[in-house]
PDB file of N, CA and C in Angstrom:
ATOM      1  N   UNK A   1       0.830  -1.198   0.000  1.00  0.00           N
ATOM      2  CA  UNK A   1       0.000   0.000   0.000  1.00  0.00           C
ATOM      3  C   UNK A   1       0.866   1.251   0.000  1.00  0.00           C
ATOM      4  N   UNK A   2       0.600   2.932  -0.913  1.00  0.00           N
ATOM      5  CA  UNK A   2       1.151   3.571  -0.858  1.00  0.00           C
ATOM      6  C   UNK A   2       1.075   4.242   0.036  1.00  0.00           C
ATOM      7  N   UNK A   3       1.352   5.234   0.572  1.00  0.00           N
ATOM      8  CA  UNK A   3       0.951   6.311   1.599  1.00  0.00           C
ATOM      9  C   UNK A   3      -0.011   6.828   1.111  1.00  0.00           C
ATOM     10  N   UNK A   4      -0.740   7.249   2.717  1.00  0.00           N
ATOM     11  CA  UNK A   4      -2.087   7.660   2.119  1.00  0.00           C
ATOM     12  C   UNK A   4      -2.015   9.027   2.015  1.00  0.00           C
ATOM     13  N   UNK A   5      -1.048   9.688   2.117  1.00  0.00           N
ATOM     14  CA  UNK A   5      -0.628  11.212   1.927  1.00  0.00           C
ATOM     15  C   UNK A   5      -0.324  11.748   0.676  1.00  0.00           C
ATOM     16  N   UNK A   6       0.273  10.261  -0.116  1.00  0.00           N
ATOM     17  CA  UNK A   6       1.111  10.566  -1.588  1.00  0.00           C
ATOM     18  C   UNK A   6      -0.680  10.510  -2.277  1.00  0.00           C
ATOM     19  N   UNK A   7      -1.809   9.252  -1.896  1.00  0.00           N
ATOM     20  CA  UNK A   7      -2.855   9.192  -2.632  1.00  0.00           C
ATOM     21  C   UNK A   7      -3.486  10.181  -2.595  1.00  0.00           C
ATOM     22  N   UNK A   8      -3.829  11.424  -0.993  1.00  0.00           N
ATOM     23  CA  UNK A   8      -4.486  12.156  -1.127  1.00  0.00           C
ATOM     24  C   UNK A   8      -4.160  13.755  -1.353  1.00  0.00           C
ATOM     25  N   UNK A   9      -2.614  13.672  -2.139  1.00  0.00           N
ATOM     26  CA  UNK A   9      -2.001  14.628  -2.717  1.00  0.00           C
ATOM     27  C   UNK A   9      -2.493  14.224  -4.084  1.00  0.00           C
ATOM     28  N   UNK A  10      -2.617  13.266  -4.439  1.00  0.00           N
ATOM     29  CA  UNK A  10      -2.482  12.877  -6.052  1.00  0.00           C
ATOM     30  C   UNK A  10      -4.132  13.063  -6.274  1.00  0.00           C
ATOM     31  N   UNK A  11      -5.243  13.331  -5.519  1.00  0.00           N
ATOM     32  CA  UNK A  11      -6.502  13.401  -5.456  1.00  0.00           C
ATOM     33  C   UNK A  11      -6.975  14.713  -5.488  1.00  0.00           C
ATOM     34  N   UNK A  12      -6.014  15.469  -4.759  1.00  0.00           N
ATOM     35  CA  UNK A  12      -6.491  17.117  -4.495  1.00  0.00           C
ATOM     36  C   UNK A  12      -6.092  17.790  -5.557  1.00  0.00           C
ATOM     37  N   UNK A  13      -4.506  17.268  -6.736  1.00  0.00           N
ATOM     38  CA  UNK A  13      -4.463  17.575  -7.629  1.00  0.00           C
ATOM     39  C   UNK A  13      -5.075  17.803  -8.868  1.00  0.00           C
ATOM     40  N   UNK A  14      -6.115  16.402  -8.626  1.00  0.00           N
ATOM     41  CA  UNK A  14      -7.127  15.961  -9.216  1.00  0.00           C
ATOM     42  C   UNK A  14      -7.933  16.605  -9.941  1.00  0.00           C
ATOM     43  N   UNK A  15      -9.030  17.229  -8.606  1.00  0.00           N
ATOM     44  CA  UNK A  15      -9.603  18.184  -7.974  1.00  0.00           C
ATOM     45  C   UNK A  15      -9.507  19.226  -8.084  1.00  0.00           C
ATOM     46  N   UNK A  16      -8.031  19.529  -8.138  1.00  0.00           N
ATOM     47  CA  UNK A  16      -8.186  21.736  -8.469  1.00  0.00           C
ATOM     48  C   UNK A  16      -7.678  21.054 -10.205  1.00  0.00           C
ATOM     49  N   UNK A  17      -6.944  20.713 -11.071  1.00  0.00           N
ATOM     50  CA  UNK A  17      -7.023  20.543 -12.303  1.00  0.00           C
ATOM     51  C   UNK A  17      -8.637  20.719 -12.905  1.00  0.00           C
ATOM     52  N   UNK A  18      -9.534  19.912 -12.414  1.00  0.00           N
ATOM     53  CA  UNK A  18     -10.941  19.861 -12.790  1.00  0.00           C
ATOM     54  C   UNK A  18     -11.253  21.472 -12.990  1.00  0.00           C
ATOM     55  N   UNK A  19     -11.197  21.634 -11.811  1.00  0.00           N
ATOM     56  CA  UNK A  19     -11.780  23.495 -11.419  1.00  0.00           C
ATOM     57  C   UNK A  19     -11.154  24.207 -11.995  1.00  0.00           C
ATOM     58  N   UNK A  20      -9.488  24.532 -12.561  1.00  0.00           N
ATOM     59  CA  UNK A  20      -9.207  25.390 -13.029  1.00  0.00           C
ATOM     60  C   UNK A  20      -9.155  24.969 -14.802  1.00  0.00           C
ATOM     61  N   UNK A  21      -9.759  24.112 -15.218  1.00  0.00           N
ATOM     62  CA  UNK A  21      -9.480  23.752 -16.476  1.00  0.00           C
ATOM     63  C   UNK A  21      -9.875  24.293 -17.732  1.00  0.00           C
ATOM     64  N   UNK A  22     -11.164  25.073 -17.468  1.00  0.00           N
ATOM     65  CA  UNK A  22     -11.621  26.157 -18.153  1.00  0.00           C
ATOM     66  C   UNK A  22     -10.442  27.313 -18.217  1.00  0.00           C
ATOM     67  N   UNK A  23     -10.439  27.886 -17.090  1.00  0.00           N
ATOM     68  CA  UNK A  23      -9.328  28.800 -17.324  1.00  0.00           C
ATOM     69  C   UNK A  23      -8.183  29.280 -18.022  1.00  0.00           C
ATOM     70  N   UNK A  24      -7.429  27.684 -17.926  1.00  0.00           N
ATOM     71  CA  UNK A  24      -6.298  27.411 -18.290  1.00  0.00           C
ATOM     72  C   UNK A  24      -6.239  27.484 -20.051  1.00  0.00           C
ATOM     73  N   UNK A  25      -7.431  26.613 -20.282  1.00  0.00           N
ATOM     74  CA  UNK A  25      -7.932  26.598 -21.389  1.00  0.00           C
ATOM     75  C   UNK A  25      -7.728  27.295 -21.808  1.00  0.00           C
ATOM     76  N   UNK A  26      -8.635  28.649 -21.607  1.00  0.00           N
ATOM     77  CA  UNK A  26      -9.487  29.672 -21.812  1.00  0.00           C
ATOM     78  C   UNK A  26      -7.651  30.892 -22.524  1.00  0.00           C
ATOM     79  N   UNK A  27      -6.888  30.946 -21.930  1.00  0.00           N
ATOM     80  CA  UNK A  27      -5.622  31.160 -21.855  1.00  0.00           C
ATOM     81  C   UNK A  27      -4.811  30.726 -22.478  1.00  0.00           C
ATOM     82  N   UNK A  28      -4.499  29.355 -22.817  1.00  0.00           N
ATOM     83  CA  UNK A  28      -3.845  28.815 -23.603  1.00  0.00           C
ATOM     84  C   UNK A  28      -4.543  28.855 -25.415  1.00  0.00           C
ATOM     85  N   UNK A  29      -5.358  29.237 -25.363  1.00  0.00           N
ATOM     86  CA  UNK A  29      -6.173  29.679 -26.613  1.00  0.00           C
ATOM     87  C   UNK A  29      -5.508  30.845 -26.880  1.00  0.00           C
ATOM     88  N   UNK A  30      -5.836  31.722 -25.845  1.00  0.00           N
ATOM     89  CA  UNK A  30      -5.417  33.615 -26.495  1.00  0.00           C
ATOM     90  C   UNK A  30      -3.859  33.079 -26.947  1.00  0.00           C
ATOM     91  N   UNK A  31      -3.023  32.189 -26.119  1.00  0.00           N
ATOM     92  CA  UNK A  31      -1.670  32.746 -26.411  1.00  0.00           C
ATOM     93  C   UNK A  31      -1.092  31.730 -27.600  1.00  0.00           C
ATOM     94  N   UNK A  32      -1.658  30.440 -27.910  1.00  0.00           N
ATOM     95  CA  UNK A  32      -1.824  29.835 -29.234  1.00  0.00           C
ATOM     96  C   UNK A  32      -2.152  30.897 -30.317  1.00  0.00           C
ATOM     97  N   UNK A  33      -3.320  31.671 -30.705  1.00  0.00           N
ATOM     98  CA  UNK A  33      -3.660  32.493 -31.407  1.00  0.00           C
ATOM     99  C   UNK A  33      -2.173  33.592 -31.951  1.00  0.00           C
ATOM    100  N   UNK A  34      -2.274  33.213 -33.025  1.00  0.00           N
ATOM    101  CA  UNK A  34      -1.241  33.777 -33.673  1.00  0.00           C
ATOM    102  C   UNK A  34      -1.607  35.250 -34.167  1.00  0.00           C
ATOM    103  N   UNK A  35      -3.270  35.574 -34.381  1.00  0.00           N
ATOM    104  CA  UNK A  35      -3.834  36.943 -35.072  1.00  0.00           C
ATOM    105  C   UNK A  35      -3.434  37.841 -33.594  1.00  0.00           C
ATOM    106  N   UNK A  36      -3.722  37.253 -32.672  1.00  0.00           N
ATOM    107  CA  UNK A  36      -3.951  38.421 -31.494  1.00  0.00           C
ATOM    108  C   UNK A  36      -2.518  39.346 -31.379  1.00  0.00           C
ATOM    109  N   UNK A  37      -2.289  40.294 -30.848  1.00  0.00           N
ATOM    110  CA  UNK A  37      -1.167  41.303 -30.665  1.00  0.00           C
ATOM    111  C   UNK A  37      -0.124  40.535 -29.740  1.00  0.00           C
ATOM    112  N   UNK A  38       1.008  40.392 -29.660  1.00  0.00           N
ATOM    113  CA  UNK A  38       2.012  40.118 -29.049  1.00  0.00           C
ATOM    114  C   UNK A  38       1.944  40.508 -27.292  1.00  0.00           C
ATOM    115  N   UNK A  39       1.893  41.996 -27.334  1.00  0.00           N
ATOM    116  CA  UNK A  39       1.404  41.987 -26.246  1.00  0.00           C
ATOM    117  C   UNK A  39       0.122  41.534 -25.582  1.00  0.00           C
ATOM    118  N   UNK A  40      -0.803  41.041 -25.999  1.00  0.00           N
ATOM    119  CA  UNK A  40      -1.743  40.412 -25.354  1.00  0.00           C
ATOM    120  C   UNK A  40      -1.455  39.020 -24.674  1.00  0.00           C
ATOM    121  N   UNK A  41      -0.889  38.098 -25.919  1.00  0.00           N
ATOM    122  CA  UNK A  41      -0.806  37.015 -26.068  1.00  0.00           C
ATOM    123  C   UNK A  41       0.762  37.107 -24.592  1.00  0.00           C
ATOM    124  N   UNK A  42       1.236  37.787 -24.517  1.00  0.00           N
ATOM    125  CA  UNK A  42       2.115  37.612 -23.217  1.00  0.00           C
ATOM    126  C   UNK A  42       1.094  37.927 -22.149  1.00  0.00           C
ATOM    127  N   UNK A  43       0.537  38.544 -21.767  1.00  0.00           N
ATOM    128  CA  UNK A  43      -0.143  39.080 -20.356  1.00  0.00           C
ATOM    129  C   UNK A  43      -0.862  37.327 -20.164  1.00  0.00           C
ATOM    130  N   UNK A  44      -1.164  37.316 -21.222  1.00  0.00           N
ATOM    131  CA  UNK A  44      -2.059  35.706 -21.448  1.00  0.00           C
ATOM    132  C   UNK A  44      -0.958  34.776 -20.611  1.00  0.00           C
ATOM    133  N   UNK A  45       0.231  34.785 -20.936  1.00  0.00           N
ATOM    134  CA  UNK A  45       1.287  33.981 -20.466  1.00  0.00           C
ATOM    135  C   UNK A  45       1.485  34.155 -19.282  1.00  0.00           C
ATOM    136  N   UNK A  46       1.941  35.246 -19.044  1.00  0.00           N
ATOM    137  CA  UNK A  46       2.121  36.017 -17.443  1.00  0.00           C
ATOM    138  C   UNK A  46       0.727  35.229 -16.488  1.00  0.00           C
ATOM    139  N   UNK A  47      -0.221  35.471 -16.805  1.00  0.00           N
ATOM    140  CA  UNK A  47      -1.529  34.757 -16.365  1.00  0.00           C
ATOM    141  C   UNK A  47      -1.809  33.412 -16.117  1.00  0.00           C
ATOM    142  N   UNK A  48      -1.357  32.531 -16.894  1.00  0.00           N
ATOM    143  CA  UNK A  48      -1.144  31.229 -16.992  1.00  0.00           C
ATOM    144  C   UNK A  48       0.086  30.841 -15.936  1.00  0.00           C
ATOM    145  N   UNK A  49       0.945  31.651 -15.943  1.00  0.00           N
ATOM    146  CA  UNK A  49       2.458  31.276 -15.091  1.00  0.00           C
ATOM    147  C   UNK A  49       1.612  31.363 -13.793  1.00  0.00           C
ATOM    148  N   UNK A  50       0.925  32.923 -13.620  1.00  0.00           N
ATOM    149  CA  UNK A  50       0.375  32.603 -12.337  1.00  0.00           C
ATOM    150  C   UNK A  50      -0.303  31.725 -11.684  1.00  0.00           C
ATOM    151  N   UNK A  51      -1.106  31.013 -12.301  1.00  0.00           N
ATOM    152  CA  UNK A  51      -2.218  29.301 -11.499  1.00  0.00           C
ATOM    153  C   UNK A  51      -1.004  28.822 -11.083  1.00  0.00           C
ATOM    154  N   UNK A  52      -1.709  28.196  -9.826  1.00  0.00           N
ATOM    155  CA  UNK A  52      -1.110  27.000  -9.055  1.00  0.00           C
ATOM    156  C   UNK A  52      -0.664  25.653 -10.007  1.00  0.00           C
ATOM    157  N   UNK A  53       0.619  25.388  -9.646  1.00  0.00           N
ATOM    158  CA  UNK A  53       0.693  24.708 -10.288  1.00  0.00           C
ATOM    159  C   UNK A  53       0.368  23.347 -10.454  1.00  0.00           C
ATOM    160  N   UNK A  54       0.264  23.340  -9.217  1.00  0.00           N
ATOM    161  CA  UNK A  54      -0.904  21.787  -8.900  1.00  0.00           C
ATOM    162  C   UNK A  54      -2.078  21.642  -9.782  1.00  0.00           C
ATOM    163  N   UNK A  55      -2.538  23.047 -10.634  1.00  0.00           N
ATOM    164  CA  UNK A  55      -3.670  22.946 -12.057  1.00  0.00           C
ATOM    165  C   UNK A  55      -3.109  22.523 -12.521  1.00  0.00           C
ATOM    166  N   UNK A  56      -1.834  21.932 -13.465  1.00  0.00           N
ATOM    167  CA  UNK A  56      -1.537  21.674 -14.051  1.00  0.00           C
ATOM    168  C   UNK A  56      -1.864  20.156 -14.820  1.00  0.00           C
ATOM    169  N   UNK A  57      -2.672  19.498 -16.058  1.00  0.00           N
ATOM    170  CA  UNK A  57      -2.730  18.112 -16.221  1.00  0.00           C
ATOM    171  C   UNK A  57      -1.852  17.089 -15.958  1.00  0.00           C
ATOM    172  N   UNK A  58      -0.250  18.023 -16.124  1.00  0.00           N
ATOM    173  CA  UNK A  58       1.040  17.006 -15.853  1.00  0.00           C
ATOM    174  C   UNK A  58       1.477  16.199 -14.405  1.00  0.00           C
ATOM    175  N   UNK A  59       0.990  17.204 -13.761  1.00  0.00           N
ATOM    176  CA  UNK A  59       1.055  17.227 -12.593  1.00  0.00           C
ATOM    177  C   UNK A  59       0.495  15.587 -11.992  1.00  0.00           C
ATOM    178  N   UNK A  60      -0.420  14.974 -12.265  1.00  0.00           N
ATOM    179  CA  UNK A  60      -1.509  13.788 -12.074  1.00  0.00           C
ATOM    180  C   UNK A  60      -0.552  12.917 -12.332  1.00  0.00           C
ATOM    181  N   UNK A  61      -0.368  11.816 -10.988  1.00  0.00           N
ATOM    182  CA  UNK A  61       0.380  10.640 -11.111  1.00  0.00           C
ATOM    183  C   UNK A  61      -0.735   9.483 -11.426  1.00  0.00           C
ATOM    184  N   UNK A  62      -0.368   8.709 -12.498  1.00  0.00           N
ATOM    185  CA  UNK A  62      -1.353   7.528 -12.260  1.00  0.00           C
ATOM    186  C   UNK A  62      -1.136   6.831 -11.271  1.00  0.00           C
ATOM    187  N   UNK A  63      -1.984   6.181 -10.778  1.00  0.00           N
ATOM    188  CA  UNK A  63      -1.901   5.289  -9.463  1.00  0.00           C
ATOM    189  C   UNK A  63      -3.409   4.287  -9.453  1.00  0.00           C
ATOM    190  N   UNK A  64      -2.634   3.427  -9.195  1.00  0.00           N
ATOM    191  CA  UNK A  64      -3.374   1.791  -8.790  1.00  0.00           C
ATOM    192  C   UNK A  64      -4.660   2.607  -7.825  1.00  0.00           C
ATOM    193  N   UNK A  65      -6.209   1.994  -8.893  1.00  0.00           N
ATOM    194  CA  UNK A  65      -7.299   2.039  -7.549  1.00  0.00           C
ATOM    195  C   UNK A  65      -7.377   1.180  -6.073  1.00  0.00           C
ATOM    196  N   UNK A  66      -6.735   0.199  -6.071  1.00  0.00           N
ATOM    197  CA  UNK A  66      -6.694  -0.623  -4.895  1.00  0.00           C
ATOM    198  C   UNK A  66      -5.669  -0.458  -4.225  1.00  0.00           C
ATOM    199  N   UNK A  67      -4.064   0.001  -4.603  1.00  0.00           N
ATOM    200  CA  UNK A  67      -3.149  -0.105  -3.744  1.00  0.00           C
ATOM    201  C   UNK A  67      -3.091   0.878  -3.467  1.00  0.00           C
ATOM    202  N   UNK A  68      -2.953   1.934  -4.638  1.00  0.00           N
ATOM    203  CA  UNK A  68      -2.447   3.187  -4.592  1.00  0.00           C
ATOM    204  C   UNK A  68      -0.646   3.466  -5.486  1.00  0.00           C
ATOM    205  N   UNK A  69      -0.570   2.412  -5.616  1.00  0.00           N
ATOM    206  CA  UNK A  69       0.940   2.005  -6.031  1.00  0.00           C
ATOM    207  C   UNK A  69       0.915   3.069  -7.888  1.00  0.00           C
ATOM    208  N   UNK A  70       2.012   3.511  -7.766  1.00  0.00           N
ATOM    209  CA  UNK A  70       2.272   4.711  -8.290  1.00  0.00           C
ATOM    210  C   UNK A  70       3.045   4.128 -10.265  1.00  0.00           C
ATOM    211  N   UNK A  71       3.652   2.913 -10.018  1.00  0.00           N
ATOM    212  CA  UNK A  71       4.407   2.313 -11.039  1.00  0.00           C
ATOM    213  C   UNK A  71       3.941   0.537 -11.476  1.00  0.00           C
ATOM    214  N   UNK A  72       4.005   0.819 -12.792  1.00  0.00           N
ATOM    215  CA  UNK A  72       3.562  -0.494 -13.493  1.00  0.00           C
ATOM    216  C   UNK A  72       2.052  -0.372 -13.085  1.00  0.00           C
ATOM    217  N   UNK A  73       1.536   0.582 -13.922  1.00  0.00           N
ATOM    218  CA  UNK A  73       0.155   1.124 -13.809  1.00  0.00           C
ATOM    219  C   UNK A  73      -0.380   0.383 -15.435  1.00  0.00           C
ATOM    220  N   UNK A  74      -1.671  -0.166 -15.295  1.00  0.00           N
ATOM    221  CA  UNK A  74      -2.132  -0.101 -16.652  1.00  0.00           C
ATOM    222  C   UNK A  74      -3.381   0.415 -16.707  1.00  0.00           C
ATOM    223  N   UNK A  75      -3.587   1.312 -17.673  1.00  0.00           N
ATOM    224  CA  UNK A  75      -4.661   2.343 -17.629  1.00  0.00           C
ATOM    225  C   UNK A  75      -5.705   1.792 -17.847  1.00  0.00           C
ATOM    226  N   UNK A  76      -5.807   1.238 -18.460  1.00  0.00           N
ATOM    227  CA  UNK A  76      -7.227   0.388 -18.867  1.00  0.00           C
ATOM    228  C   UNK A  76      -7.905  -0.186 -18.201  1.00  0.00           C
ATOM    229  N   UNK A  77      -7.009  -0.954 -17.382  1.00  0.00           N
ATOM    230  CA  UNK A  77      -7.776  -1.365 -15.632  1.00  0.00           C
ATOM    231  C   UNK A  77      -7.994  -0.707 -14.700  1.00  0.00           C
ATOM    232  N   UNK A  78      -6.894   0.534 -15.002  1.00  0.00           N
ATOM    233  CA  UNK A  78      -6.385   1.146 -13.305  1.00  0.00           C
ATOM    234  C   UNK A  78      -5.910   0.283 -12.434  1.00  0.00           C
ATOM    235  N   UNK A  79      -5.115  -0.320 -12.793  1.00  0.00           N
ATOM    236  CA  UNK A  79      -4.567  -1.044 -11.565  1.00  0.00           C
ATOM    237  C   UNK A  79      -3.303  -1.095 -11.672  1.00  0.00           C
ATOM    238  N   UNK A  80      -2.236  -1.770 -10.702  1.00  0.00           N
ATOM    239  CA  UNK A  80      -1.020  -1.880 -11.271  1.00  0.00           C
ATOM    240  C   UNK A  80      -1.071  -3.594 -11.494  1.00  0.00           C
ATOM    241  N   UNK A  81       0.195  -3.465 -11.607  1.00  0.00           N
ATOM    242  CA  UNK A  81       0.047  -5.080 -12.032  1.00  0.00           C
ATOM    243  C   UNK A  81       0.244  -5.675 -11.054  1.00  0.00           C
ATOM    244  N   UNK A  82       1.033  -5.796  -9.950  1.00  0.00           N
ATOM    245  CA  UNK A  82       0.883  -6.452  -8.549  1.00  0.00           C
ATOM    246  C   UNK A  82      -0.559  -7.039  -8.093  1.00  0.00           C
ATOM    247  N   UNK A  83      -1.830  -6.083  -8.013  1.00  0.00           N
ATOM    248  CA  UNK A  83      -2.930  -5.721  -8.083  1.00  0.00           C
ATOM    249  C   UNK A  83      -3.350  -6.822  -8.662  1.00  0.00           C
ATOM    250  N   UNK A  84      -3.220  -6.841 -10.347  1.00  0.00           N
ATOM    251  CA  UNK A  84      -3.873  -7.756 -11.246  1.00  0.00           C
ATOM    252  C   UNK A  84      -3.280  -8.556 -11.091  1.00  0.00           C
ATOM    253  N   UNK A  85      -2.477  -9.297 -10.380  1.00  0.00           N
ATOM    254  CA  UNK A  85      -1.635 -10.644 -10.247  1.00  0.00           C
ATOM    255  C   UNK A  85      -2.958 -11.109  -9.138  1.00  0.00           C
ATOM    256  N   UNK A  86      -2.703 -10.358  -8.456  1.00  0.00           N
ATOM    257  CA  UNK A  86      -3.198 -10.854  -6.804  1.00  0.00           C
ATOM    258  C   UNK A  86      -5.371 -10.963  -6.902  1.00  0.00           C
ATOM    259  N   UNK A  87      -5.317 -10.391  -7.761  1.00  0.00           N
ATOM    260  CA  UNK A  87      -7.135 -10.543  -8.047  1.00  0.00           C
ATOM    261  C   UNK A  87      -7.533 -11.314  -9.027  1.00  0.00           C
ATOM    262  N   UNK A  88      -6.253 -11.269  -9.917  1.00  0.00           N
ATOM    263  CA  UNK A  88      -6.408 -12.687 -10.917  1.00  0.00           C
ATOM    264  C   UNK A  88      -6.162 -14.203 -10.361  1.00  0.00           C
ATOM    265  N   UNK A  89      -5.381 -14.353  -9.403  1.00  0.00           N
ATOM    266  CA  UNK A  89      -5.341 -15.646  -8.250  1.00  0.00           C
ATOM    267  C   UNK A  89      -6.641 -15.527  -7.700  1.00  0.00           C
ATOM    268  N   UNK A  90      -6.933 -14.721  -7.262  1.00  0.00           N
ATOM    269  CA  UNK A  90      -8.201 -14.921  -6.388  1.00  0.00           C
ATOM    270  C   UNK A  90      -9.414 -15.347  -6.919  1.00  0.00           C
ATOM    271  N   UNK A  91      -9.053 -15.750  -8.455  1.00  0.00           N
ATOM    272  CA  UNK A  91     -10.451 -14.944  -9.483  1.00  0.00           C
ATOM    273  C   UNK A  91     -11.495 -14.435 -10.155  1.00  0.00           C
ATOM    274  N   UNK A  92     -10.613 -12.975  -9.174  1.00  0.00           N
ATOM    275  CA  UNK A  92     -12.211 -11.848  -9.263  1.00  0.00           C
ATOM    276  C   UNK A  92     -11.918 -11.270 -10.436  1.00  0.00           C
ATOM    277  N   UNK A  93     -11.106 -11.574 -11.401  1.00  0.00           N
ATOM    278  CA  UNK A  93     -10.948 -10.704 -12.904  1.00  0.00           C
ATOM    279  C   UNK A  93     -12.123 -11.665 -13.797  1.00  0.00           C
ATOM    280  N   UNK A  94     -12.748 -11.410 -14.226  1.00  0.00           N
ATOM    281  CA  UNK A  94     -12.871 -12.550 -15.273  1.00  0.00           C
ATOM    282  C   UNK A  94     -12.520 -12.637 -16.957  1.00  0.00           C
ATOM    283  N   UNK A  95     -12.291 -13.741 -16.927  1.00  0.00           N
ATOM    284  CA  UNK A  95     -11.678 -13.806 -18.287  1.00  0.00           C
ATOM    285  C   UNK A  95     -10.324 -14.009 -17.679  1.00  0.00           C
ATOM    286  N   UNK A  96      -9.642 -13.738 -16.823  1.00  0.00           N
ATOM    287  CA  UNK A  96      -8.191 -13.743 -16.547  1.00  0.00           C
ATOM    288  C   UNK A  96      -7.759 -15.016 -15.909  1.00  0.00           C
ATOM    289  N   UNK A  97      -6.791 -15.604 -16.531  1.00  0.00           N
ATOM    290  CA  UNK A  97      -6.605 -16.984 -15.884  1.00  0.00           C
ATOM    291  C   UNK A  97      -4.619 -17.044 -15.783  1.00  0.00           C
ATOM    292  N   UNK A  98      -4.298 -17.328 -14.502  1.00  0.00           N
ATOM    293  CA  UNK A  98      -3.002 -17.166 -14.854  1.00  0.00           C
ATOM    294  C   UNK A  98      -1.927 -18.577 -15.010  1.00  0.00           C
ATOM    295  N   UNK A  99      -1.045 -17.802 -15.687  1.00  0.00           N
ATOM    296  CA  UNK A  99      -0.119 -19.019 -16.308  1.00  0.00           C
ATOM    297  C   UNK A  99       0.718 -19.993 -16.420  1.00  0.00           C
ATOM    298  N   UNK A 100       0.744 -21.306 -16.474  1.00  0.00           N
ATOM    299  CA  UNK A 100       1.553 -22.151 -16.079  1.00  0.00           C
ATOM    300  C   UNK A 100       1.805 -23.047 -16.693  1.00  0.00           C
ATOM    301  N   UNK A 101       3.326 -23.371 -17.162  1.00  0.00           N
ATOM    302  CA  UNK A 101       3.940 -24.425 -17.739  1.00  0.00           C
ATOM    303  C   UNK A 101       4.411 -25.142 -16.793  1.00  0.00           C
TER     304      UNK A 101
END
């Protein structure tokens, strides 16, 4: 299990990304825009530098829904693979059967 500090950092990030995403948006448009004036399209920048950077999409670690485990994530499940080892033994995956020569 990861810390539950690293999960509920990686949650709050979550969380203000959602809320400021319009914004960011909204900003990264003016300063994409190539017609607008130079000086606009910077204040636009200046503006954007200012959000927290915890808005940021990059910012978002994937992480395992059951462990929390941060690496050897597969998106499609959300899980990591430790995870899908240990629920595929048990088996609560279905369709998943694991392997043996």
């Amino acid at each position: 299990m990861a810390k539950v500090s690293a999960v509920e950092k990686n949650n709050r990030r979550r969380k203000m990304v959602k809320s400021y995403a319009a914004k960011r948006a909204a900003l990264k448009a003016i300063i994409m825009d190539q017609s607008k004036p130079i000086e606009e399209r910077f204040q636009a920048q200046l503006k954007l530098a200012a959000l927290p950077r915890n808005s940021s999409k990059t910012r978002i670690r994937n992480r395992c829904d059951v462990t929390g485990r941060p690496r050897a994530y597969y998106r499609k499940l959300k899980m990591s693979r430790v995870a899908l080892r240990e629920l595929g033994n048990n088996g609560l995956i279905p369709g998943l059967v694991k392997s043996s020569w």
